[in-house]
Protein backbone atom coordinates (compact mmCIF):
# COMPACT_ATOMS: atom_id res chain seq x y z
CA UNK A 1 50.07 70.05 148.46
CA UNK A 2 53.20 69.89 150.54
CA UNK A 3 56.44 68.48 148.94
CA UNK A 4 56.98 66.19 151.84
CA UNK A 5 53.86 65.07 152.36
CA UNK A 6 53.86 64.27 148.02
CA UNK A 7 57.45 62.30 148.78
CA UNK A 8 56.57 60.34 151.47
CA UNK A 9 53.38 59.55 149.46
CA UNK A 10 55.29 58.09 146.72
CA UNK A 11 57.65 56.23 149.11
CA UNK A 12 54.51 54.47 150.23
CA UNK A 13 53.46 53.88 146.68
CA UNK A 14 57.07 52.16 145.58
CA UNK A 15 57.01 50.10 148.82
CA UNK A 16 60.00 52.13 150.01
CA UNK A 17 61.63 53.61 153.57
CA UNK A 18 60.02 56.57 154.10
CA UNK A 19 62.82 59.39 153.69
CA UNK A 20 64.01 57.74 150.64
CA UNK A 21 62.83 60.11 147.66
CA UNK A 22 63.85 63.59 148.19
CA UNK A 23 63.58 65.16 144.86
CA UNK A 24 66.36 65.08 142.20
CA UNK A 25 66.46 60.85 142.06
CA UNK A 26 66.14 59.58 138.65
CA UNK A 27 62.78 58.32 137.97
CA UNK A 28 64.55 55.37 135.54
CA UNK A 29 67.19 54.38 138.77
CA UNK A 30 63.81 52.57 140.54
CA UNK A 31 63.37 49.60 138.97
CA UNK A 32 59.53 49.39 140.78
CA UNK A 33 58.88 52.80 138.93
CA UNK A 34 56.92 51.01 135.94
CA UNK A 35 53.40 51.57 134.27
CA UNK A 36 51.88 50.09 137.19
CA UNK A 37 53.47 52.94 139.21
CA UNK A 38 52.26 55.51 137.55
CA UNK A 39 48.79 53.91 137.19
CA UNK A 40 48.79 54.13 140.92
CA UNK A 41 50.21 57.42 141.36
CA UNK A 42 47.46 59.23 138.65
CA UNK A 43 44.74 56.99 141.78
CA UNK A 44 46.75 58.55 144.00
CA UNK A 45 46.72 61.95 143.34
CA UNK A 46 42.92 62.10 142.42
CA UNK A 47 42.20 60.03 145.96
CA UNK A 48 44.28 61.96 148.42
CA UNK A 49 45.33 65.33 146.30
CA UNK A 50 42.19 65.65 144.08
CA UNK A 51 44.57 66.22 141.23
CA UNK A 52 43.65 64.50 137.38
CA UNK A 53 46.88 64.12 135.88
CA UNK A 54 47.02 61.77 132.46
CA UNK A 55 50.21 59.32 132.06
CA UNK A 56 50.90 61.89 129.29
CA UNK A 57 52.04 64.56 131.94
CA UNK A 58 53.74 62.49 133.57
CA UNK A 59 55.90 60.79 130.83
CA UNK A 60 57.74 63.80 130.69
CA UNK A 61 59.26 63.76 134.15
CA UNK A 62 62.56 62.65 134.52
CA UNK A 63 62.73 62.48 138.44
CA UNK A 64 60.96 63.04 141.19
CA UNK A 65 61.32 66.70 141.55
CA UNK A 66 60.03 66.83 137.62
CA UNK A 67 56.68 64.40 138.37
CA UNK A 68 56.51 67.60 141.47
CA UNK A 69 56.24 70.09 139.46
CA UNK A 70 53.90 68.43 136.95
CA UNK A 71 51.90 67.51 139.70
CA UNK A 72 51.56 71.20 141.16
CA UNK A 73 50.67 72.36 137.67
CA UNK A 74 47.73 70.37 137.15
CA UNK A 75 46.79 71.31 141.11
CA UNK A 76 46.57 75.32 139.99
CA UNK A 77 44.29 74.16 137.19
C-alpha cells in the first residue's frame, strides 16, 4: 500500500481536497473524523487494501501518520 495513495484515500473518505492529509495532522483537529469515519475507513481498507483492521487498532492513533502505520501492520499480517 502506498502512503499517497492511503492519504488521498482518506481525503475522499472525510469529503476533503485531495492534498489535504499529509501525515502528522491530528486525528482530533477534523471534526468529520468520528465513529462513522472510522466505520468507513475499517470498509475501506478491507474493499480497496484487503486489510481487517478492528476500531480497537485504530483507537490508538493519534494522527494520520499513526492510523499509517497501524494500517501497514495489520497489511504484513
Amino acid at each position: 500500500m502506498d502512503k499517497a495513495e492511503f492519504f488521498l484515500a482518506l481525503d475522499e473518505l472525510l469529503e476533503l481536497k485531495p492534498g489535504t492529509i499529509t501525515g502528522p495532522e491530528k486525528l482530533s483537529s477534523f471534526d468529520n473524523w468520528d465513529s462513522l469515519a472510522v466505520i468507513s475507513l475499517i470498509a475501506l481498507a478491507d474493499e480497496k487494501f484487503n486489510i481487517v483492521l478492528g476500531s480497537d487498532a485504530i483507537a490508538e492513533a493519534q494522527t494520520f501518520d499513526e492510523l499509517l502505520t497501524i494500517v501497514s501492520q495489520n497489511n504484513a499480517d
